[in-house]
PDB file of N, CA and C in Angstrom:
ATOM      1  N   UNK A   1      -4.068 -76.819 -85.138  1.00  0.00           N
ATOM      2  CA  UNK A   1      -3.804 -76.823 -86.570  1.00  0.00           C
ATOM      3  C   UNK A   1      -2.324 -76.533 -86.783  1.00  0.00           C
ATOM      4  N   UNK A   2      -2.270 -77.275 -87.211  1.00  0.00           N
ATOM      5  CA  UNK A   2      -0.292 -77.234 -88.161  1.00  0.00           C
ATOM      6  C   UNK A   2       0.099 -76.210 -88.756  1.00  0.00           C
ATOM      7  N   UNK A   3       1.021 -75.736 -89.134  1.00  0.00           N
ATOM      8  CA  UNK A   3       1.114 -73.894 -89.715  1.00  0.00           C
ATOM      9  C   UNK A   3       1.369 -74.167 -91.144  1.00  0.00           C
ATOM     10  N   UNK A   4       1.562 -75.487 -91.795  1.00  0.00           N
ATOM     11  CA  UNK A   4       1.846 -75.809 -92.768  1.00  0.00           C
ATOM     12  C   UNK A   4       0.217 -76.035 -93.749  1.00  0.00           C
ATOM     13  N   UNK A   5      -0.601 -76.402 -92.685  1.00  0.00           N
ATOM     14  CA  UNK A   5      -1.810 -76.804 -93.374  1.00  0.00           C
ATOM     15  C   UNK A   5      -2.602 -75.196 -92.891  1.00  0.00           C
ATOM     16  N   UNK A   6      -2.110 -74.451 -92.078  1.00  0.00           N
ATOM     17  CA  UNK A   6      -3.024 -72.703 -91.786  1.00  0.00           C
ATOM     18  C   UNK A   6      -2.709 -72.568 -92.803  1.00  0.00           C
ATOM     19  N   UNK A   7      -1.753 -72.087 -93.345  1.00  0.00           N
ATOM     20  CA  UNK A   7      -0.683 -71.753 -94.243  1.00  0.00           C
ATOM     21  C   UNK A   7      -1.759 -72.349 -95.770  1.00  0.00           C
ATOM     22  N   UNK A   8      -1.569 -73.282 -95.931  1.00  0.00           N
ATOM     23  CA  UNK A   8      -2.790 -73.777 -97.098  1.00  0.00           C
ATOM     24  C   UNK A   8      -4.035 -73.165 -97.121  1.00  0.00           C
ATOM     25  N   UNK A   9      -4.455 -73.226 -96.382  1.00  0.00           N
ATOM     26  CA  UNK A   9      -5.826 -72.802 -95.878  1.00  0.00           C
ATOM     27  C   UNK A   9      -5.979 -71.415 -95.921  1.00  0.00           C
ATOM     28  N   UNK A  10      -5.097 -70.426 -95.626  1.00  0.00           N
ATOM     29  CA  UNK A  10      -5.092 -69.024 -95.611  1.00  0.00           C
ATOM     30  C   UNK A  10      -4.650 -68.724 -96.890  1.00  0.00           C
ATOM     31  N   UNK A  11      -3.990 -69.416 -97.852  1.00  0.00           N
ATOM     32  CA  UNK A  11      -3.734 -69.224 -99.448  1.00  0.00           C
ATOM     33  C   UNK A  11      -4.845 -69.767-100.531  1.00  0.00           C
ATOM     34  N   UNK A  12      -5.345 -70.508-100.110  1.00  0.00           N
ATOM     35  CA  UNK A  12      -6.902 -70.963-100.483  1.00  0.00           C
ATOM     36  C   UNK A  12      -7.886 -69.721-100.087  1.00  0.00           C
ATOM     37  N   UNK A  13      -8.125 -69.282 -99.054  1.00  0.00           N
ATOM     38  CA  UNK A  13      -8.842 -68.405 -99.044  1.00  0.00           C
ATOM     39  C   UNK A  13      -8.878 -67.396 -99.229  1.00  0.00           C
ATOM     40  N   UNK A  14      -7.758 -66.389 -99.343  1.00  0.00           N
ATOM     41  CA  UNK A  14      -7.632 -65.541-100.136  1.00  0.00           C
ATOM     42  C   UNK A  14      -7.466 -65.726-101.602  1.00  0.00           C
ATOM     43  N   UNK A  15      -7.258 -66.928-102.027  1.00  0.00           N
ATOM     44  CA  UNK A  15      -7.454 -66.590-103.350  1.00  0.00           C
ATOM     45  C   UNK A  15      -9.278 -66.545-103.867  1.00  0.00           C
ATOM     46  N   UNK A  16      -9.700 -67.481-103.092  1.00  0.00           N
ATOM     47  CA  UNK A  16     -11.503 -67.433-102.653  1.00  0.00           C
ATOM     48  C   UNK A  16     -12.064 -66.095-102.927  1.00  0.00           C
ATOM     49  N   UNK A  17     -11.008 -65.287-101.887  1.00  0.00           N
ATOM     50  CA  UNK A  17     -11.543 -63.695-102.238  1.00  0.00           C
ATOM     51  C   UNK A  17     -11.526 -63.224-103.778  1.00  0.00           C
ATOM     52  N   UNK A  18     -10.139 -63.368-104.368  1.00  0.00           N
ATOM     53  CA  UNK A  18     -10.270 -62.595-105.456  1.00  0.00           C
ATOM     54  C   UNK A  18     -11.449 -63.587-106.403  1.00  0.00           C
ATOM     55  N   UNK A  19     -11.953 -64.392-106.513  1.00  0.00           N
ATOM     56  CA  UNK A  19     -12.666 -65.141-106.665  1.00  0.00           C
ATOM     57  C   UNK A  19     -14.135 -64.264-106.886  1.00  0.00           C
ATOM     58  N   UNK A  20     -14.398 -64.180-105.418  1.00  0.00           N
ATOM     59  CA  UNK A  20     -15.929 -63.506-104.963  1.00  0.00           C
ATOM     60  C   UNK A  20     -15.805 -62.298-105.430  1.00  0.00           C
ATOM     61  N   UNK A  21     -14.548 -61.251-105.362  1.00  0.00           N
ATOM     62  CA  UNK A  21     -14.879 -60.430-106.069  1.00  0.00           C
ATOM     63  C   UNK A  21     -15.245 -60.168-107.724  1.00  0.00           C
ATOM     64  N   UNK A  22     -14.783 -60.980-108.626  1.00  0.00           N
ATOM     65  CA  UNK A  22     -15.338 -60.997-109.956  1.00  0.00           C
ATOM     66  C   UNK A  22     -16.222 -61.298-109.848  1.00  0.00           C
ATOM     67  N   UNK A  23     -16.833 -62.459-108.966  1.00  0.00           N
ATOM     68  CA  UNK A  23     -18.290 -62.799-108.700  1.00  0.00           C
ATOM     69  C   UNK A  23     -19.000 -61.414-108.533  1.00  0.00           C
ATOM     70  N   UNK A  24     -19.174 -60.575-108.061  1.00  0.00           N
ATOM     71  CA  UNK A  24     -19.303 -59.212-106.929  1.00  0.00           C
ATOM     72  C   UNK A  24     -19.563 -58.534-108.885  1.00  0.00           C
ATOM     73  N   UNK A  25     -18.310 -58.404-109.148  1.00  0.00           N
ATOM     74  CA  UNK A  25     -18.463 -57.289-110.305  1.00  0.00           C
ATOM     75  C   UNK A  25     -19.303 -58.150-111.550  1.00  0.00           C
ATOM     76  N   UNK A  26     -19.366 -59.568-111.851  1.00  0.00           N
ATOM     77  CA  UNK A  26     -20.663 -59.933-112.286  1.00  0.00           C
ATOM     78  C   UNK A  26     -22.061 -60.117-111.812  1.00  0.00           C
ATOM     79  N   UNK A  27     -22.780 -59.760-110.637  1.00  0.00           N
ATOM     80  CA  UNK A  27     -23.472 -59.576-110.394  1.00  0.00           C
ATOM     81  C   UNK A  27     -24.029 -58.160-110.239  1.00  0.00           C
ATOM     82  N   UNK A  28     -22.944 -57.576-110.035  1.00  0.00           N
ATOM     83  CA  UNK A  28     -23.175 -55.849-110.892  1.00  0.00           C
ATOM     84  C   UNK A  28     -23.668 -55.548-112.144  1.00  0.00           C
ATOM     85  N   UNK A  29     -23.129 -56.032-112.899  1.00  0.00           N
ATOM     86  CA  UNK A  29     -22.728 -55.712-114.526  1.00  0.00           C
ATOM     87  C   UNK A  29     -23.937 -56.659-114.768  1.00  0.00           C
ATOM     88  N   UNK A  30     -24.161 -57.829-114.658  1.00  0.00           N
ATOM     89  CA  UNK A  30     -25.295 -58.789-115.612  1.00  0.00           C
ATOM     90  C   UNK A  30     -26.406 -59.485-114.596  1.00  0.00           C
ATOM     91  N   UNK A  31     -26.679 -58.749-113.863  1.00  0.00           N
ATOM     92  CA  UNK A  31     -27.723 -58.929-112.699  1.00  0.00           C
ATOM     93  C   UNK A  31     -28.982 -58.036-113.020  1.00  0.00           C
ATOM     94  N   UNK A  32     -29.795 -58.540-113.715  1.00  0.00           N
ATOM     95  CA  UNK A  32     -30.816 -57.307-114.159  1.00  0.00           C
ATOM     96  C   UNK A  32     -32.050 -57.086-112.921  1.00  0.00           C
ATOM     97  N   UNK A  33     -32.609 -56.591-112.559  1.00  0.00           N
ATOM     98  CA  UNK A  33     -33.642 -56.638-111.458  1.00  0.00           C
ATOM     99  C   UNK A  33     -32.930 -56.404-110.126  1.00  0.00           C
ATOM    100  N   UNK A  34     -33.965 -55.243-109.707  1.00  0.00           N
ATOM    101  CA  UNK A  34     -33.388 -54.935-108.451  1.00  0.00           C
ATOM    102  C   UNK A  34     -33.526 -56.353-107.143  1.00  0.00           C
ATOM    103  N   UNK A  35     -34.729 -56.963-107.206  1.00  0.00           N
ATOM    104  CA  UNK A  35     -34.650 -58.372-105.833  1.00  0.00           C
ATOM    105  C   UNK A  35     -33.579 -59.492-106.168  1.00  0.00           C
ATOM    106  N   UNK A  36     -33.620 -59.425-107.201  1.00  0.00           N
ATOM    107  CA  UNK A  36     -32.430 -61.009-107.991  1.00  0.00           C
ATOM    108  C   UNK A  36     -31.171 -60.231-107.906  1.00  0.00           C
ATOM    109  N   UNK A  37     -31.033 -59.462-108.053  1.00  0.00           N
ATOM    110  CA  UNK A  37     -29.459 -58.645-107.724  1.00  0.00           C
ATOM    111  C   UNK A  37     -29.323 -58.678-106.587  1.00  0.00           C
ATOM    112  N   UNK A  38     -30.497 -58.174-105.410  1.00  0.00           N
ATOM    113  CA  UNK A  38     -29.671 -57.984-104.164  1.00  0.00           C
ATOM    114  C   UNK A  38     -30.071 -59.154-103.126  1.00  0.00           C
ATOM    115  N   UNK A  39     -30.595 -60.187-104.185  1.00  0.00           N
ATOM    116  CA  UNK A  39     -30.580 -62.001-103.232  1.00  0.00           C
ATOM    117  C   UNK A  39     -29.141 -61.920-103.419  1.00  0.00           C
ATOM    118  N   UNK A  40     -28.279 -62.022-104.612  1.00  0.00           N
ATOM    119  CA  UNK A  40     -26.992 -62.193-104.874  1.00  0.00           C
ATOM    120  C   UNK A  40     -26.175 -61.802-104.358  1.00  0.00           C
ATOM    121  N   UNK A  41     -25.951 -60.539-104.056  1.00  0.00           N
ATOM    122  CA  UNK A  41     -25.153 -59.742-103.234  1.00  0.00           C
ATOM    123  C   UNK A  41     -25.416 -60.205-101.515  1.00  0.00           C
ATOM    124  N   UNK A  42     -26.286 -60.542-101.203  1.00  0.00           N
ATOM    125  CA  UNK A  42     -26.771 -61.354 -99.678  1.00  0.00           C
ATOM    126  C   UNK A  42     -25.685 -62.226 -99.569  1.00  0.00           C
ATOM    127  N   UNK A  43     -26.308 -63.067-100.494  1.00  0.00           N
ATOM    128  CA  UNK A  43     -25.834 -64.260-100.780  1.00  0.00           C
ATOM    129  C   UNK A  43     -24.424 -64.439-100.704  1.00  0.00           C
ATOM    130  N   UNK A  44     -23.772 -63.671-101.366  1.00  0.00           N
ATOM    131  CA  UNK A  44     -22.224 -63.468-102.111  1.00  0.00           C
ATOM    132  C   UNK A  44     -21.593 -62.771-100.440  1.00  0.00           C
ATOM    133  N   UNK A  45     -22.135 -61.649-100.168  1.00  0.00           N
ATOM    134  CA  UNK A  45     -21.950 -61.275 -98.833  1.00  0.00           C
ATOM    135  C   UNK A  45     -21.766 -62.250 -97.318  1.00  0.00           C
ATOM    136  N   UNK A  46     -22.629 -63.348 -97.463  1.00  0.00           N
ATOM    137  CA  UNK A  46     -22.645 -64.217 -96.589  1.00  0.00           C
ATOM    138  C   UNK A  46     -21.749 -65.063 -96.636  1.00  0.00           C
ATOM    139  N   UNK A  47     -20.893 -65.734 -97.700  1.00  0.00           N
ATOM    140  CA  UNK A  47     -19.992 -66.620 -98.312  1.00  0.00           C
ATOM    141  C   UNK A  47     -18.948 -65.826 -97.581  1.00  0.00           C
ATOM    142  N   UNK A  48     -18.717 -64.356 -98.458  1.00  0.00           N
ATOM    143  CA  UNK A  48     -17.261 -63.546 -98.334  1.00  0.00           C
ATOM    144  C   UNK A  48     -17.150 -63.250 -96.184  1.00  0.00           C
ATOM    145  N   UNK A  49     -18.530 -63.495 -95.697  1.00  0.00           N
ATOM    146  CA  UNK A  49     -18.030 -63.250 -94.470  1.00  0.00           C
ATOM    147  C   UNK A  49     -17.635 -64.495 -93.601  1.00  0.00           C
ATOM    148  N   UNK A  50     -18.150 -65.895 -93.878  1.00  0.00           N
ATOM    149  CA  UNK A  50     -17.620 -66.885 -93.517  1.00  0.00           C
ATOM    150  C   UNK A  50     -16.154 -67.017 -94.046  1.00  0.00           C
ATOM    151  N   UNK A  51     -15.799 -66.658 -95.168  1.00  0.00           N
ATOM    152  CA  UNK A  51     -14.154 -66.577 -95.621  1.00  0.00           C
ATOM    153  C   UNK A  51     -13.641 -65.760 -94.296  1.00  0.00           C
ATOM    154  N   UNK A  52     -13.939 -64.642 -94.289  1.00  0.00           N
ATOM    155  CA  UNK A  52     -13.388 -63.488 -93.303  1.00  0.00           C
ATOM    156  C   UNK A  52     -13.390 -64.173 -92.141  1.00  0.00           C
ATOM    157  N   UNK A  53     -14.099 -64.911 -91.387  1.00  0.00           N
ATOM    158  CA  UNK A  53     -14.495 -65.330 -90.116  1.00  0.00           C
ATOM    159  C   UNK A  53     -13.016 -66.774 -89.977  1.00  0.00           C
ATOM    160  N   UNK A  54     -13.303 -67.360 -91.355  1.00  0.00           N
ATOM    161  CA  UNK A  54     -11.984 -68.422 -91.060  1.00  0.00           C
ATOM    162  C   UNK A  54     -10.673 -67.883 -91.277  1.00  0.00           C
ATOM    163  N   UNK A  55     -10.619 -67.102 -92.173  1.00  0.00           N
ATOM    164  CA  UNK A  55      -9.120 -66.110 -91.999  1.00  0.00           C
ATOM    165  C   UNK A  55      -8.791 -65.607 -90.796  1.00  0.00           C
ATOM    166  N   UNK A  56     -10.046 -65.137 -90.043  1.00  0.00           N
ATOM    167  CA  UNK A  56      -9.506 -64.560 -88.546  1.00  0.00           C
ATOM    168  C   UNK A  56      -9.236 -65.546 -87.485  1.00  0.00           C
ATOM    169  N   UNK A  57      -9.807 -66.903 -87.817  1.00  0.00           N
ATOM    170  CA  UNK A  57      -9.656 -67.534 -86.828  1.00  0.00           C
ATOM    171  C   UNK A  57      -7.962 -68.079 -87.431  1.00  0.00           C
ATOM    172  N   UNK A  58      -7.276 -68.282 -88.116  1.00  0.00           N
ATOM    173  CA  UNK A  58      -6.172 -68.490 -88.617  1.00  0.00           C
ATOM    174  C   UNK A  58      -5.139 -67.486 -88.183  1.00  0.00           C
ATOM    175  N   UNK A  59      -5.482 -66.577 -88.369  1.00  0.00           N
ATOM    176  CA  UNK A  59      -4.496 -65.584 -88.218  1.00  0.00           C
ATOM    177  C   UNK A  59      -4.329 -65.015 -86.688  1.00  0.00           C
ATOM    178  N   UNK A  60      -4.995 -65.351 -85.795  1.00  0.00           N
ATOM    179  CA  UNK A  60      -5.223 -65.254 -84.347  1.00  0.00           C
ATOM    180  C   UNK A  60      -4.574 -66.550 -83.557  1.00  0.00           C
ATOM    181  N   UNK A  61      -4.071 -67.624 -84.486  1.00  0.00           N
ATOM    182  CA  UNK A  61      -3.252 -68.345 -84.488  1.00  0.00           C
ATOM    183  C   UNK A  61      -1.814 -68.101 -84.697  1.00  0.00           C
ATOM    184  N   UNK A  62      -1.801 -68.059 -86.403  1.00  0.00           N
ATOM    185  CA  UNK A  62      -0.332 -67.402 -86.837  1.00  0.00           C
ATOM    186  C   UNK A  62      -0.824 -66.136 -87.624  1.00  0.00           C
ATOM    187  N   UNK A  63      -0.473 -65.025 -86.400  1.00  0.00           N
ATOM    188  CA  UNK A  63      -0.526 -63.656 -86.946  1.00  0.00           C
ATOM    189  C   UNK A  63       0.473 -63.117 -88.163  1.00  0.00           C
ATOM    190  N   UNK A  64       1.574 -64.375 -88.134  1.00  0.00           N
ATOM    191  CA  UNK A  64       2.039 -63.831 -89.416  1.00  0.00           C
ATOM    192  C   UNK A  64       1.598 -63.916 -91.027  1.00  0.00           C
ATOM    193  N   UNK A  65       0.625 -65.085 -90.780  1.00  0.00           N
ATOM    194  CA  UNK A  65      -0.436 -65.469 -91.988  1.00  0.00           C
ATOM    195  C   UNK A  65      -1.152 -64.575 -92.314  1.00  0.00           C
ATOM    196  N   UNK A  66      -1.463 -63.422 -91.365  1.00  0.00           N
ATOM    197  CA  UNK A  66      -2.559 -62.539 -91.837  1.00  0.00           C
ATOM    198  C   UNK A  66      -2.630 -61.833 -93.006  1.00  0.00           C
ATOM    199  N   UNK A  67      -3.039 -61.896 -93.914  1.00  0.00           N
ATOM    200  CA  UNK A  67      -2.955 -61.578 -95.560  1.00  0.00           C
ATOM    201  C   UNK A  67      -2.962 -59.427 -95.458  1.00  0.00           C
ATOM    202  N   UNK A  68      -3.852 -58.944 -94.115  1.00  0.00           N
ATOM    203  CA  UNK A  68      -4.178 -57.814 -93.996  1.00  0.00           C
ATOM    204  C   UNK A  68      -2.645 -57.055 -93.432  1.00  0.00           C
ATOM    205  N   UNK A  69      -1.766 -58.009 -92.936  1.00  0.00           N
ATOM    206  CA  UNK A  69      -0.385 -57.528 -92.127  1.00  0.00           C
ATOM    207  C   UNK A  69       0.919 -57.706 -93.399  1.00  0.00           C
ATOM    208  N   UNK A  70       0.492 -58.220 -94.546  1.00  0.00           N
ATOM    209  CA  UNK A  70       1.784 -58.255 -95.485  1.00  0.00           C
ATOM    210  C   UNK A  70       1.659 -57.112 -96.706  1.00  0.00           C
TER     211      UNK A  70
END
C-alpha cells in the first residue's frame, strides 16, 4: 500500500471513530430496553473493532500514521 492512499485510509478512519462515538452516545441516551440497547452496543463494538484492527494494520506499516502517536 502507497503512504499516500494509508494516509487516506487512516484519515477516513479515524474520522469513522468520531462517527461511532456519537453513534455510542445515541444509543445511550435513546436506546430504551435493556436487549435492543446491548444488540447495539455489540453491534457498534464490532464495527469500532474492525476500524481498530485496520488502523493497526496501517500503522505497523507507517508508524508515523498512527493517530495514537500524534
Amino acid at each position: 500500500m502507497e503512504r499516500e492512499l494509508a494516509k487516506s485510509f487512516m484519515d477516513e478512519l479515524t474520522s469513522a471513530g468520531t462517527h461511532m462515538n456519537r453513534l455510542h452516545e445515541l444509543i445511550h441516551t435513546h436506546i430504551s430496553g435493556d436487549e435492543l440497547q446491548k444488540e447495539f452496543r455489540r453491534s457498534l463494538g464490532e464495527v469500532m473493532g474492525a476500524v481498530a484492527v485496520l488502523q493497526l494494520y496501517i500503522a505497523n506499516i507507517y508508524p508515523d500514521l498512527d493517530p495514537d502517536k500524534k
